[in-house]
N, C-alpha and C. Protein backbone atom coordinates (compact mmCIF):
# COMPACT_ATOMS: atom_id res chain seq x y z
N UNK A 1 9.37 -5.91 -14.50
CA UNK A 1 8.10 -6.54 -14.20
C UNK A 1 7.55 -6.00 -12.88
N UNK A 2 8.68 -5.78 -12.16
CA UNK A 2 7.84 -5.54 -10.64
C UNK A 2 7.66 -4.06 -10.91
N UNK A 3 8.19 -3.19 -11.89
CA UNK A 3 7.79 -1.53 -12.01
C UNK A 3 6.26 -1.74 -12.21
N UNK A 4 5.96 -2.32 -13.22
CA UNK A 4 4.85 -2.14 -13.67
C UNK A 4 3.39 -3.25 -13.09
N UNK A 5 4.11 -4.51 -12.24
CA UNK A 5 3.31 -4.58 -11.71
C UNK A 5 2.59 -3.29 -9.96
N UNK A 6 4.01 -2.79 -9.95
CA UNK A 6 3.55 -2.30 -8.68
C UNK A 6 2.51 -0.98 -9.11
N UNK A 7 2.90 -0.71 -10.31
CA UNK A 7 2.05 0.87 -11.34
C UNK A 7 0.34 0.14 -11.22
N UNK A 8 0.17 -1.01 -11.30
CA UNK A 8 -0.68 -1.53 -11.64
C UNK A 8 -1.72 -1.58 -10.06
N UNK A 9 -0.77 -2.32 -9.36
CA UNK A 9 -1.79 -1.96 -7.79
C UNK A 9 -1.65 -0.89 -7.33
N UNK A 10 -0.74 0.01 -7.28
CA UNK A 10 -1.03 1.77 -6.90
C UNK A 10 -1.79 2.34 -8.07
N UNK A 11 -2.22 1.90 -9.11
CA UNK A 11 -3.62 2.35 -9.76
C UNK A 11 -4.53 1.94 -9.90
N UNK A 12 -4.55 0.67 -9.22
CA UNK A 12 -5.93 0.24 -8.20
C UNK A 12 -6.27 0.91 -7.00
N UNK A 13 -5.77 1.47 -6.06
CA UNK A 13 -4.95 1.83 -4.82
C UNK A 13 -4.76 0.80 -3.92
N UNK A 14 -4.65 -0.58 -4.14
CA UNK A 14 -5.11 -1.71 -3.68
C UNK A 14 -3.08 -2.36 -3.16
N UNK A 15 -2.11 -1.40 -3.77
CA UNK A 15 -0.75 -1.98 -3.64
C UNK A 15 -0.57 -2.64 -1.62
N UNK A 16 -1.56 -1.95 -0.94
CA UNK A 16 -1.36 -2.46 0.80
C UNK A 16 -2.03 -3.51 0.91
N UNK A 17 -3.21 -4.02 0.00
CA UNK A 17 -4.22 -5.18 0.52
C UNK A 17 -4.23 -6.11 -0.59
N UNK A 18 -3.22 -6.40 -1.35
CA UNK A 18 -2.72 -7.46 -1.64
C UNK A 18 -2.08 -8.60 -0.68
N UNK A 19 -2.81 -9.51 -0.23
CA UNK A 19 -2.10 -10.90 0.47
C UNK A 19 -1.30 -11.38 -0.09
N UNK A 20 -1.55 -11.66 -1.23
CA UNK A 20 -0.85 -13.10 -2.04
C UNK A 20 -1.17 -12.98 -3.64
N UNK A 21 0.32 -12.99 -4.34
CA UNK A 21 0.19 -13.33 -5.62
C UNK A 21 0.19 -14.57 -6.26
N UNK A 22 -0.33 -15.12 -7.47
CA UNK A 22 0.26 -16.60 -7.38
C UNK A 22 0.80 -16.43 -8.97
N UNK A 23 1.57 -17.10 -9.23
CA UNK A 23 2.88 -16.97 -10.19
C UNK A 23 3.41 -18.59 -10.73
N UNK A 24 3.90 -18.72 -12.19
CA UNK A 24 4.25 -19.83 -12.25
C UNK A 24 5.49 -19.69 -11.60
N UNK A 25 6.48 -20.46 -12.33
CA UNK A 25 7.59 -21.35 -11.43
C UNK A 25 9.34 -20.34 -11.64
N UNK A 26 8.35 -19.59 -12.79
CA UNK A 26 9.74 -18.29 -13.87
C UNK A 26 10.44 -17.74 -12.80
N UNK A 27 11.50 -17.50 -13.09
CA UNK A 27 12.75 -16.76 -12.22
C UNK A 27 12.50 -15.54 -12.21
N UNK A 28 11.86 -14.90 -13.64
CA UNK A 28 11.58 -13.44 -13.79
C UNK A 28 10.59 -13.22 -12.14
N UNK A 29 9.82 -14.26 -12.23
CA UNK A 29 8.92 -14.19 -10.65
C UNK A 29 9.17 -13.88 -9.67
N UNK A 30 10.36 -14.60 -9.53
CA UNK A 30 10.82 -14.60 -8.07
C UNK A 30 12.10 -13.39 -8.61
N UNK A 31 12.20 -12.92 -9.08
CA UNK A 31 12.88 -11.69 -9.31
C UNK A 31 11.50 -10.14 -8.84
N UNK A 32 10.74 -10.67 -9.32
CA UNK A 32 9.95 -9.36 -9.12
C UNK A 32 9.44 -9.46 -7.98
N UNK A 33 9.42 -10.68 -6.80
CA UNK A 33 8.69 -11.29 -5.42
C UNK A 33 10.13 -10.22 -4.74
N UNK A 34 11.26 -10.10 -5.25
CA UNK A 34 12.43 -9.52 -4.58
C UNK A 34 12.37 -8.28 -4.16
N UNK A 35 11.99 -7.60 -5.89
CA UNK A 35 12.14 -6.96 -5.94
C UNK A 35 11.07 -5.72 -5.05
N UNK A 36 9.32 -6.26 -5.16
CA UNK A 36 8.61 -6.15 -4.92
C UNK A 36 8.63 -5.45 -3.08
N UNK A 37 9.35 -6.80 -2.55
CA UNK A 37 9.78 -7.02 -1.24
C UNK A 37 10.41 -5.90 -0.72
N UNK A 38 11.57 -5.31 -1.78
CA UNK A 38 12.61 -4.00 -1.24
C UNK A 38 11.62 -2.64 -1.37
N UNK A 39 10.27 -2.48 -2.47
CA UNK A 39 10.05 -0.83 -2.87
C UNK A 39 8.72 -0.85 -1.68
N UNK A 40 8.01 -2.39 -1.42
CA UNK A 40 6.62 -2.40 -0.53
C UNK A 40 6.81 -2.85 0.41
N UNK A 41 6.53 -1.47 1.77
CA UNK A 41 6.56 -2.02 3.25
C UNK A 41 6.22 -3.29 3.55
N UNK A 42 4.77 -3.33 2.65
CA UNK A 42 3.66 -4.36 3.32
C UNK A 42 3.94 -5.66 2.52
N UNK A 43 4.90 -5.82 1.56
CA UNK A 43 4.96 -7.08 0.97
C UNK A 43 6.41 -7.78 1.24
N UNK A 44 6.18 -9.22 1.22
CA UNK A 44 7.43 -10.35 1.44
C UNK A 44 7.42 -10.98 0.06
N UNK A 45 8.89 -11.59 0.38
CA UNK A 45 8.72 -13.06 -0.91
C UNK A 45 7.66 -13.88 -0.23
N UNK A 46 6.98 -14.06 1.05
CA UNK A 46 6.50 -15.11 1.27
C UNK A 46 4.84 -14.67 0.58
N UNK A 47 4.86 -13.90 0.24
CA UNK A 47 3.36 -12.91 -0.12
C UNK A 47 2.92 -13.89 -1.85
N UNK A 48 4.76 -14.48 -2.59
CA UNK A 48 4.39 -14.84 -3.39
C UNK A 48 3.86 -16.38 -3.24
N UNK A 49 2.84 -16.86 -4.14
CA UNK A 49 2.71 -18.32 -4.22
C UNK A 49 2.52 -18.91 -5.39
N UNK A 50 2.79 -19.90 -5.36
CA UNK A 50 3.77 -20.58 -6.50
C UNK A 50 2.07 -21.19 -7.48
N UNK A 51 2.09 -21.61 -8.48
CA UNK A 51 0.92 -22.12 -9.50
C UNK A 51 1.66 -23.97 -8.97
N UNK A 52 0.25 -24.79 -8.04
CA UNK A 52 0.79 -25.46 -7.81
C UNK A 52 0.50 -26.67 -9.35
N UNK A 53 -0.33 -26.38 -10.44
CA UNK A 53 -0.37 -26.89 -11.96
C UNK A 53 0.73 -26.92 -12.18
N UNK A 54 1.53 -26.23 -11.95
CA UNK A 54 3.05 -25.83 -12.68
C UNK A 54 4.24 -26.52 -11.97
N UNK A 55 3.95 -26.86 -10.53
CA UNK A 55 4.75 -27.43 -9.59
C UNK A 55 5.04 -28.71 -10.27
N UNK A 56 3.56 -29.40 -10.24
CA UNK A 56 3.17 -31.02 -10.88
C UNK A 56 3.26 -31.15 -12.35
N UNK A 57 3.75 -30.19 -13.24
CA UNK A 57 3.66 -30.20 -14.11
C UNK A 57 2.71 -30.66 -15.21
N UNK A 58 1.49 -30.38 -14.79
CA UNK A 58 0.05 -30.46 -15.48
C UNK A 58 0.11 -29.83 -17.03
C-alpha cells in the first residue's frame, strides 16, 4: 500500500507537500504511516490522521 501510495504522490510531484493523510482505523494504515515514515524524509506517523467517523463509530 505504501509502494503505491507513494507512486501516486511522486506522480503528482506533490510526495514533499503532503501535511496530513486521513485514514480509517485499518492496521494495513498504520502499516503504510510506517512504512511511509522509513522511504519519506518529509513524512512521520504523526503526518497520519485517523477518520474521526470511524473513531465514534458512525
Amino acid at each position: 500500500l505504501a509502494v503505491a501510495f507513494q507512486g501516486i504522490l511522486r506522480e503528482f510531484g506533490i510526495e514533499n507537500k503532503i501535511l496530513s493523510v486521513t485514514c480509517d482505523n485499518a492496521s494495513n494504515n498504520d502499516t503504510m504511516a510506517e512504512n511511509l515514515a522509513e522511504t519519506l524524509p518529509s513524512w512521520s506517523v504523526v503526518n497520519r490522521t485517523r477518520c474521526f467517523a470511524h473513531i465514534i463509530n458512525l
